[in-house]
Protein backbone atom coordinates (compact mmCIF):
# COMPACT_ATOMS: atom_id res chain seq x y z
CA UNK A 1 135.01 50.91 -167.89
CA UNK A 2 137.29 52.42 -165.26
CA UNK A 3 136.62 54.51 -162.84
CA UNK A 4 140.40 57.01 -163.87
CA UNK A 5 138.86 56.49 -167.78
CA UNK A 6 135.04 58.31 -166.20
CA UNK A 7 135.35 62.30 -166.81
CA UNK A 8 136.08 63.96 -163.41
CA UNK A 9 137.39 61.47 -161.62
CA UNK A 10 140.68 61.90 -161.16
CA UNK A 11 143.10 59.42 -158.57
CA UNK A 12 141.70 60.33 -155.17
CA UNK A 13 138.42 59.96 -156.12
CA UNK A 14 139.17 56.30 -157.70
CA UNK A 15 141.01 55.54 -154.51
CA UNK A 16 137.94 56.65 -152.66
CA UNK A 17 135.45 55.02 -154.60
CA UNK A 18 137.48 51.95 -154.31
CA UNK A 19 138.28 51.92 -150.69
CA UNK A 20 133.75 51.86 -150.48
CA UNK A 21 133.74 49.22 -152.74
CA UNK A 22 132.82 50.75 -155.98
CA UNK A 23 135.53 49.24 -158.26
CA UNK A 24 134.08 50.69 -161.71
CA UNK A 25 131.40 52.69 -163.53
CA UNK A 26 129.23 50.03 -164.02
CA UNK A 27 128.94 49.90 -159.95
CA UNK A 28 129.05 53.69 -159.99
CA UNK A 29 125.78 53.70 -162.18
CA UNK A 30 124.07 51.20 -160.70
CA UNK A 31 124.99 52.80 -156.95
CA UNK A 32 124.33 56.17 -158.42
CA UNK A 33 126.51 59.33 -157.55
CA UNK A 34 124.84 60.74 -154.50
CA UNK A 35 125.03 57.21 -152.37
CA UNK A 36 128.83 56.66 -153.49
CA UNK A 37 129.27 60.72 -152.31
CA UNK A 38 127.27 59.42 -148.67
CA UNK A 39 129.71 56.03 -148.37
CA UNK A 40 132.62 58.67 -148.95
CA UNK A 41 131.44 60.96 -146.35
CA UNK A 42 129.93 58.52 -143.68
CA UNK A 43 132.85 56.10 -143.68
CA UNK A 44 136.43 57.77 -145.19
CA UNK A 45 136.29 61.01 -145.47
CA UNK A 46 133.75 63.07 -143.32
CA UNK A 47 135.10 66.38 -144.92
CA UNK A 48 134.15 65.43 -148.21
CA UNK A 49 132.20 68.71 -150.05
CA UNK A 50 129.82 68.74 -151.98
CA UNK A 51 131.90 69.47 -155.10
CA UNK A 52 132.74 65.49 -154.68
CA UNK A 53 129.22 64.68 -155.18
CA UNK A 54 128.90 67.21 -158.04
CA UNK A 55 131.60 65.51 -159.84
């Protein structure tokens, strides 16, 4: 499945998820939500909030 058809993740957040090398939600599950939200934080986008990771 892809990661624009997952509820709440709109185009920025694909783009993100992308650029850290999660390319769809079968990598998203397996990766889980709060390590994507880290990769997001540590290596693209340090103001990333928590409402990211909630998402």
């Amino acid at each position: 499945m892809k990661l624009l058809e997952l509820p709440n993740i709109g185009k920025e957040t694909a783009r993100q998820l992308e650029e850290v090398g999660i390319h769809d939600a079968e990598e998203l599950r397996l990766v889980g939500g709060k390590e994507a939200w880290l990769r997001i934080k540590t290596s693209i986008d340090p103001g990333a909030c928590i409402h990211l990771l909630y998402g």
